[in-house]
C-alpha atoms as a PDB file:
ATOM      1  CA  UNK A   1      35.954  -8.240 143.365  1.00  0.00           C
ATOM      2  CA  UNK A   2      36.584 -10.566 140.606  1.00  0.00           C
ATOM      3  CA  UNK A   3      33.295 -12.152 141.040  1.00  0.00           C
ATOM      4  CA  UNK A   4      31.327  -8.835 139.971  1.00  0.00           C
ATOM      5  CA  UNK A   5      33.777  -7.630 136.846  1.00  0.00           C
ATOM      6  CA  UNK A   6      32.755  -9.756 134.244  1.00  0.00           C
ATOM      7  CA  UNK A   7      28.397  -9.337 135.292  1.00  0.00           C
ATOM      8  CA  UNK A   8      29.944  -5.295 135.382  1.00  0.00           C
ATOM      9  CA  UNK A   9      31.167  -5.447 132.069  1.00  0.00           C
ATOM     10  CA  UNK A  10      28.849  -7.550 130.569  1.00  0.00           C
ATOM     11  CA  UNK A  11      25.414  -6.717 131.915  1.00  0.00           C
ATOM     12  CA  UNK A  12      25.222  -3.648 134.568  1.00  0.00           C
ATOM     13  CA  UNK A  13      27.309  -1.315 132.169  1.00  0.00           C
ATOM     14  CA  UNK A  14      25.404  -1.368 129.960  1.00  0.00           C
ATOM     15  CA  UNK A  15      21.473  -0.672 131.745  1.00  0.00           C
ATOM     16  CA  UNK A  16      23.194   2.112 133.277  1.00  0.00           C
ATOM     17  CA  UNK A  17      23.474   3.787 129.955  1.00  0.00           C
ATOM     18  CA  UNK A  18      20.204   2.440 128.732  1.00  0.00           C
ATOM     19  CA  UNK A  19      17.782   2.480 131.481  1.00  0.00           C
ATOM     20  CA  UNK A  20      19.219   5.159 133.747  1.00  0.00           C
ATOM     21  CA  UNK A  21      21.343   7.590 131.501  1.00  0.00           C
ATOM     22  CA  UNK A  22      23.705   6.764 133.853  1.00  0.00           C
ATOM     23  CA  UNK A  23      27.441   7.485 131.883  1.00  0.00           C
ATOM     24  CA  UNK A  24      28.359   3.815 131.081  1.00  0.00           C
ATOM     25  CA  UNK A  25      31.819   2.698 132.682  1.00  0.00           C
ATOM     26  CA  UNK A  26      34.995   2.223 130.111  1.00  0.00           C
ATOM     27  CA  UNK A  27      37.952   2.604 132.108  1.00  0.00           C
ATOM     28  CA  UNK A  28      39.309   0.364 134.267  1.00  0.00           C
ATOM     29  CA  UNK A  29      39.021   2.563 136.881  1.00  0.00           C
ATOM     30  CA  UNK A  30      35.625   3.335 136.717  1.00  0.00           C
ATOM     31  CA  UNK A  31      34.740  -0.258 136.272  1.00  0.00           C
ATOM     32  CA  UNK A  32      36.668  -1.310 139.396  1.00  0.00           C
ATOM     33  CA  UNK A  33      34.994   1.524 141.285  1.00  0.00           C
ATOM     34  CA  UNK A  34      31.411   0.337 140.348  1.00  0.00           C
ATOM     35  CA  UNK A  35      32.473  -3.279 141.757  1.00  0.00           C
ATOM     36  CA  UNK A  36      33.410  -1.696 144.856  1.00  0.00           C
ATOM     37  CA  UNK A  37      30.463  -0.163 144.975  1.00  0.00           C
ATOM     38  CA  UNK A  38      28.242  -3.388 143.494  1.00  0.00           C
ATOM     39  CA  UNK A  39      30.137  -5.702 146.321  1.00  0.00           C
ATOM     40  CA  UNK A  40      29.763  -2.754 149.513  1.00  0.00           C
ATOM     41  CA  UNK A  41      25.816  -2.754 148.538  1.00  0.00           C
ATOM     42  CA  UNK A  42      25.264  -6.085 149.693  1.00  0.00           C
ATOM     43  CA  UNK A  43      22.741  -6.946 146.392  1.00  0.00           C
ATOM     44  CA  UNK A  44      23.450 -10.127 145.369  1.00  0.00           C
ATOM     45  CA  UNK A  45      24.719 -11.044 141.976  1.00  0.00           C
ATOM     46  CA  UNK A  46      20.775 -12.491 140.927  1.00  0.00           C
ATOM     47  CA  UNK A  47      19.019  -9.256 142.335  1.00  0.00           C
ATOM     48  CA  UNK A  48      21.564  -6.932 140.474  1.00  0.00           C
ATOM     49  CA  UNK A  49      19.829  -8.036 137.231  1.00  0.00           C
ATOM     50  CA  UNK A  50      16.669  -7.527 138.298  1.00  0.00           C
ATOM     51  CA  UNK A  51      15.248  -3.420 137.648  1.00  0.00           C
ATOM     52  CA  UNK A  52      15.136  -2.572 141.271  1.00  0.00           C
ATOM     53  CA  UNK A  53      18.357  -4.182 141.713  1.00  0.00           C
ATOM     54  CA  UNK A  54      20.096  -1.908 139.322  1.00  0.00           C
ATOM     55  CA  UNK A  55      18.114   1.029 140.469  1.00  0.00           C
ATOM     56  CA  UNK A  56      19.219   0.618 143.835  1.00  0.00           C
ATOM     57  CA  UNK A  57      22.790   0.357 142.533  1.00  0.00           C
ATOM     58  CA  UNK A  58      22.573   3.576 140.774  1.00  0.00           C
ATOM     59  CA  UNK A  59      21.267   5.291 143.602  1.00  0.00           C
ATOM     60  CA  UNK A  60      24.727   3.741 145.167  1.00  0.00           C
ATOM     61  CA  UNK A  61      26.904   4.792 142.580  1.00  0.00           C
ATOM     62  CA  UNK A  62      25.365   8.297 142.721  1.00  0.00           C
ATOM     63  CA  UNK A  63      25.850   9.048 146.200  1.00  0.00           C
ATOM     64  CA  UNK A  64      29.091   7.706 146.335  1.00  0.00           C
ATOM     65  CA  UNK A  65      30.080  10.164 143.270  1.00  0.00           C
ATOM     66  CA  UNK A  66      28.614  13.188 145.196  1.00  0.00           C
ATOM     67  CA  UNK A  67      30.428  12.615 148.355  1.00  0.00           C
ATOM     68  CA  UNK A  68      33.923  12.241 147.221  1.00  0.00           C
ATOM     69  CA  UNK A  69      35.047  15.905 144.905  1.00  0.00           C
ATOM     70  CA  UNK A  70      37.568  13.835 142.933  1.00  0.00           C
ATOM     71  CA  UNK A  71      34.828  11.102 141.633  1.00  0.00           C
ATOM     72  CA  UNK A  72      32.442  13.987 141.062  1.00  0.00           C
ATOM     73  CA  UNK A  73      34.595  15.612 139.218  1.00  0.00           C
ATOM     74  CA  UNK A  74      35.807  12.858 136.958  1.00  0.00           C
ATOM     75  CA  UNK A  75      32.056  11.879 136.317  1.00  0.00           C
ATOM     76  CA  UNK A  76      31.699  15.394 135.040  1.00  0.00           C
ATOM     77  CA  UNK A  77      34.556  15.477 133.057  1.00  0.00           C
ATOM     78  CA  UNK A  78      33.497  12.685 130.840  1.00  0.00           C
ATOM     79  CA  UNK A  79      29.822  13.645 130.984  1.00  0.00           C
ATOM     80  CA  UNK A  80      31.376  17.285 129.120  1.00  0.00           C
ATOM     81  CA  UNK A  81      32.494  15.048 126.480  1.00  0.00           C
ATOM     82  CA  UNK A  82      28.962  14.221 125.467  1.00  0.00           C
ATOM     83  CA  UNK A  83      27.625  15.743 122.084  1.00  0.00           C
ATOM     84  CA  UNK A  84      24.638  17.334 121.452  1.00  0.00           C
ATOM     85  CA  UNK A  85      23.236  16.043 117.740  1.00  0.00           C
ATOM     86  CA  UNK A  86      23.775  18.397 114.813  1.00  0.00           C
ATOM     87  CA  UNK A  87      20.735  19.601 113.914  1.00  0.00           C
ATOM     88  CA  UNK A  88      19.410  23.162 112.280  1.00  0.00           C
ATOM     89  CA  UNK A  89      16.809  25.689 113.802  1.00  0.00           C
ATOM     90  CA  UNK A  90      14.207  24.145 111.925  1.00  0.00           C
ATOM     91  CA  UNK A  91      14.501  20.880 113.267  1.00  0.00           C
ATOM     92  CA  UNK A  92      14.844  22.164 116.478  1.00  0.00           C
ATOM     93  CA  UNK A  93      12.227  24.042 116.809  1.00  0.00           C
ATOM     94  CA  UNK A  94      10.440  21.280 115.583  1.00  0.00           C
ATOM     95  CA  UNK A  95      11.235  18.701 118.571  1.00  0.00           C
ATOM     96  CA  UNK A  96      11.385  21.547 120.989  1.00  0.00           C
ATOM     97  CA  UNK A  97       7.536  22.201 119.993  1.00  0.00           C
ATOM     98  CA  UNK A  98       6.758  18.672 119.804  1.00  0.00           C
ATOM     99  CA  UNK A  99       8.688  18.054 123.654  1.00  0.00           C
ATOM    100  CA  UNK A 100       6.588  20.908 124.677  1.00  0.00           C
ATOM    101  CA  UNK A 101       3.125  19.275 123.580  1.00  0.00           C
ATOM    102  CA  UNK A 102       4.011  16.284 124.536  1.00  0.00           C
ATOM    103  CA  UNK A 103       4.530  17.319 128.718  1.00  0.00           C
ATOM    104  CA  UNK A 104       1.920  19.702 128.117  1.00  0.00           C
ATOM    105  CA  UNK A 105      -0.722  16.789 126.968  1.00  0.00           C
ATOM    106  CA  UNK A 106       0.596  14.880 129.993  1.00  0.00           C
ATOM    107  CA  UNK A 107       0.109  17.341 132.527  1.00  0.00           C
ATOM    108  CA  UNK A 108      -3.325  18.096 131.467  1.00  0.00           C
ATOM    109  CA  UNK A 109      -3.998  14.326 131.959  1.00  0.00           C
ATOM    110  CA  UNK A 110      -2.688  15.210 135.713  1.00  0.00           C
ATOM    111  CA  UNK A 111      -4.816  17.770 135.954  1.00  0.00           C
ATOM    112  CA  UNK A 112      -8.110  15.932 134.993  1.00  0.00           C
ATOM    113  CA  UNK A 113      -7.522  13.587 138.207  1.00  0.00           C
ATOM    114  CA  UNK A 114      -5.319  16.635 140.595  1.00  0.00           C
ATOM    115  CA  UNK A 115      -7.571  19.858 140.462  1.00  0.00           C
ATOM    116  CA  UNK A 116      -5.147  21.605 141.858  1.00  0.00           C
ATOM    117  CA  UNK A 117      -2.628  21.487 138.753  1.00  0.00           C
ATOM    118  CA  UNK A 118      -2.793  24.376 136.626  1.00  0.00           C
ATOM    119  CA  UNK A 119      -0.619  24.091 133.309  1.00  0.00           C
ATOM    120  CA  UNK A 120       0.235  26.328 130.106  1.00  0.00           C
ATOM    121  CA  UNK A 121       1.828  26.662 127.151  1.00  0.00           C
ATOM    122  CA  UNK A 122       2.812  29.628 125.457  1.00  0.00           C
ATOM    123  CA  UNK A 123       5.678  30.487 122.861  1.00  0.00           C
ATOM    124  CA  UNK A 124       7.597  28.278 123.772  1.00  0.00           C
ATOM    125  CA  UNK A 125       7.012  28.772 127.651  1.00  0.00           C
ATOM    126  CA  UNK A 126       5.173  25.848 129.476  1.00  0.00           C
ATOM    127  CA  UNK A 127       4.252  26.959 133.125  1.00  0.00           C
ATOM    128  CA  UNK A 128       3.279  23.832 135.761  1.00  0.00           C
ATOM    129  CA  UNK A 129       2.274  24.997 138.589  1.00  0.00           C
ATOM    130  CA  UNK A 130       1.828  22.468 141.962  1.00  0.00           C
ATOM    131  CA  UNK A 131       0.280  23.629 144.857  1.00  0.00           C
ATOM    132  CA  UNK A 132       2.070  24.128 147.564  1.00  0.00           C
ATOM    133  CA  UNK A 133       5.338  22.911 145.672  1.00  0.00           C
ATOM    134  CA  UNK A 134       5.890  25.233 143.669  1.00  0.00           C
ATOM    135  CA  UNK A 135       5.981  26.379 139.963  1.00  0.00           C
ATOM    136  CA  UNK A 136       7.760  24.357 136.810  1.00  0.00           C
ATOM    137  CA  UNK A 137       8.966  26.540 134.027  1.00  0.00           C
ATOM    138  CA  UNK A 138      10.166  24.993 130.968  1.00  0.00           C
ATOM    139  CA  UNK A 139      11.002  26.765 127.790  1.00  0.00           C
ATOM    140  CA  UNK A 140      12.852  26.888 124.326  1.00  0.00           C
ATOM    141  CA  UNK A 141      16.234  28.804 124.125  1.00  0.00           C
ATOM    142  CA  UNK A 142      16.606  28.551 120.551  1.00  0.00           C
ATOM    143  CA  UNK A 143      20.247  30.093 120.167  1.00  0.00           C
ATOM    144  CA  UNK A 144      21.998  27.414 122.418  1.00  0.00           C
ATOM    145  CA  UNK A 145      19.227  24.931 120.586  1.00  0.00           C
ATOM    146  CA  UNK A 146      18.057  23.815 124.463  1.00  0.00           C
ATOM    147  CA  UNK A 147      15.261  23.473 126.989  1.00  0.00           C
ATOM    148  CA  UNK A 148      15.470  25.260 129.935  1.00  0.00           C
ATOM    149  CA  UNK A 149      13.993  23.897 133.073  1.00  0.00           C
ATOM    150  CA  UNK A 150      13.382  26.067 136.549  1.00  0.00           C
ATOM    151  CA  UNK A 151      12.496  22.841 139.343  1.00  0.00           C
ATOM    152  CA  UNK A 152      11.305  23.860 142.864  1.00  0.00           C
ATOM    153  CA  UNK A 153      12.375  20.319 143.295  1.00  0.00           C
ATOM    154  CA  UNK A 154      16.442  20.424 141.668  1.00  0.00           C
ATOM    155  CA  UNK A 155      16.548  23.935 140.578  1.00  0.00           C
ATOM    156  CA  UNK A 156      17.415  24.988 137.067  1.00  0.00           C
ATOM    157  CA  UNK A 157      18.708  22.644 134.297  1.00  0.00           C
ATOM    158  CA  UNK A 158      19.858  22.699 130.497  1.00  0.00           C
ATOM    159  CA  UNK A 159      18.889  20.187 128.153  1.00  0.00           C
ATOM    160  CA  UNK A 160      20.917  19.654 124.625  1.00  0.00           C
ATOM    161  CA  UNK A 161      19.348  17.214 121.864  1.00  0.00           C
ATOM    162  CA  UNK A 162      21.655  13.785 123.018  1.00  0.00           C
ATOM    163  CA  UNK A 163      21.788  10.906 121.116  1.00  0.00           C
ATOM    164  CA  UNK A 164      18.014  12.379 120.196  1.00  0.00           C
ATOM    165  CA  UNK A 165      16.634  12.618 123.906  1.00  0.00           C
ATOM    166  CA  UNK A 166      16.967  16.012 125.901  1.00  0.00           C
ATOM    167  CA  UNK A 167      20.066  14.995 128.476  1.00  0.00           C
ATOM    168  CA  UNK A 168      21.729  17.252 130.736  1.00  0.00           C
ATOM    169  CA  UNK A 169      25.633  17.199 130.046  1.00  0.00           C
ATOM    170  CA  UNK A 170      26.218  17.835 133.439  1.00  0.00           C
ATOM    171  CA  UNK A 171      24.516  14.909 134.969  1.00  0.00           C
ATOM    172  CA  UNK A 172      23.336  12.707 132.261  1.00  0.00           C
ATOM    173  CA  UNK A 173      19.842  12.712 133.213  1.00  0.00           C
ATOM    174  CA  UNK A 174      17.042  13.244 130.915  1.00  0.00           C
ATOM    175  CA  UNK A 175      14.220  15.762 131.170  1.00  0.00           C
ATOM    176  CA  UNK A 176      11.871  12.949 130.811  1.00  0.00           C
ATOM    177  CA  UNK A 177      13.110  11.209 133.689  1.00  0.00           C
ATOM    178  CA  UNK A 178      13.522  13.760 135.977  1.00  0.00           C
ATOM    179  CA  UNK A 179       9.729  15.107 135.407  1.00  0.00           C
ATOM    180  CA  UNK A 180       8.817  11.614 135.706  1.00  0.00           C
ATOM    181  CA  UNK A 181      10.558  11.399 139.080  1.00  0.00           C
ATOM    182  CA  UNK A 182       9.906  14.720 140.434  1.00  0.00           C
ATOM    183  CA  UNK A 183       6.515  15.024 139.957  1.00  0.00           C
ATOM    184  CA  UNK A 184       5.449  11.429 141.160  1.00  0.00           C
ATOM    185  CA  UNK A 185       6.982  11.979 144.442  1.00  0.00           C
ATOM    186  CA  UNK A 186       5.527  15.556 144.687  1.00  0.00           C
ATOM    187  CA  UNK A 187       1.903  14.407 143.986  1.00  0.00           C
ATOM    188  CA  UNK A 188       2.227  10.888 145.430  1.00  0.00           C
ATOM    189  CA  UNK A 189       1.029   8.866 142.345  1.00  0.00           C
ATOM    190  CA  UNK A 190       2.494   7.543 139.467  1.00  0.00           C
ATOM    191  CA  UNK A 191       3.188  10.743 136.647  1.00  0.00           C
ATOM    192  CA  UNK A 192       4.004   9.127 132.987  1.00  0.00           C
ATOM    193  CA  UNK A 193       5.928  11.073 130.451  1.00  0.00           C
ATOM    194  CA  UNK A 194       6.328   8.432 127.772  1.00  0.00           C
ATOM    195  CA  UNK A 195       7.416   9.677 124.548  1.00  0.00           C
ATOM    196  CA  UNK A 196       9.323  13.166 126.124  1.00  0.00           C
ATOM    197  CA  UNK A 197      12.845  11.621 125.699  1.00  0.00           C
ATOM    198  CA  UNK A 198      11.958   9.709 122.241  1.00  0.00           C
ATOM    199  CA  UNK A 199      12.969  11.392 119.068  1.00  0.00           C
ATOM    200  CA  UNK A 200      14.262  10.204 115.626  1.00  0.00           C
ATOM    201  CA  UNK A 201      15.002  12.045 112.719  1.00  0.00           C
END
């Protein structure tokens, strides 16, 4: 145990929050249960560093959270405590728009190589449709300031303005990521969605 809290606290702690969205441990509870978890997944202290190492670990800590209520819950807890950005209408509307245009230009890239993809945009509503998968729906709900998401893959989602990327409070994933996931496994190449999850103001 003591040989993984200091690379913990030092190193993996933070690329959770970085390269994952994964909610960074604090306490020392959570950091002792992520060394648990680092030592029971029988990576090696080198390979932990490495991107696949850490991915592997979050995929760890993740199913460990979902199968015991009590860690669930407490990982939900402190994910509540996470603040969407204070912006107005205007400038929400204006990143909404931009988000939408942005998966919108990347789906049509899809499309040019996977005939089958048929994708629209239209006040605020972008349809993706994957046959036999199943149809994406993605829109602006201006009076909560969000972006809805309906997934035949995870279901439906909420996205708030985070720290200026679209995060789920509930989960701390961001919509970037997950249509980056989602859709690469679904069509069986690699689907990029650079630039989804990166605003500034």
């Amino acid at each position: 145990m003591s040989l993984y809290r200091p690379l913990v606290r030092s190193r993996i702690a933070p690329l959770f929050r970085t390269s994952k969205r994964w909610t960074r441990p604090t306490t020392s509870q959570q950091i002792s249960t992520l060394c648990s978890l680092t030592s029971q997944s029988s990576l090696s202290r080198r390979s932990l560093l490495t991107r696949n190492g850490l991915y592997a670990l979050t995929r760890v800590a993740a199913r460990s959270l979902s199968s015991s209520p009590a860690r669930a819950n407490e990982a939900e807890d402190e994910n509540l405590n996470l603040k969407p950005d204070d912006i107005n209408l205007n400038e929400y509307h204006a990143v909404a728009d931009e988000t939408l245009e942005n998966i919108l230009e990347h789906c049509e890239d899809l499309a040019d190589t996977e005939p089958k993809i048929d994708v629209e945009l239209a006040q605020g509503v972008l349809t993706l449709i994957l046959p036999p998968h199943g149809t994406y729906v993605i829109n602006k709900q201006p009076p909560n300031k969000q972006i809805w998401l309906s997934s035949p893959i995870s279901g439906p989602k909420r996205y708030d303005l985070i720290d200026s990327q679209w995060t789920d409070h509930r989960d701390g994933t961001t919509l970037g990521n997950l249509l980056r996931h989602e859709i690469s496994e679904v069509l069986g190449v690699e689907a990029i969605f650079n630039g989804v999850d990166d605003y500034s103001r």
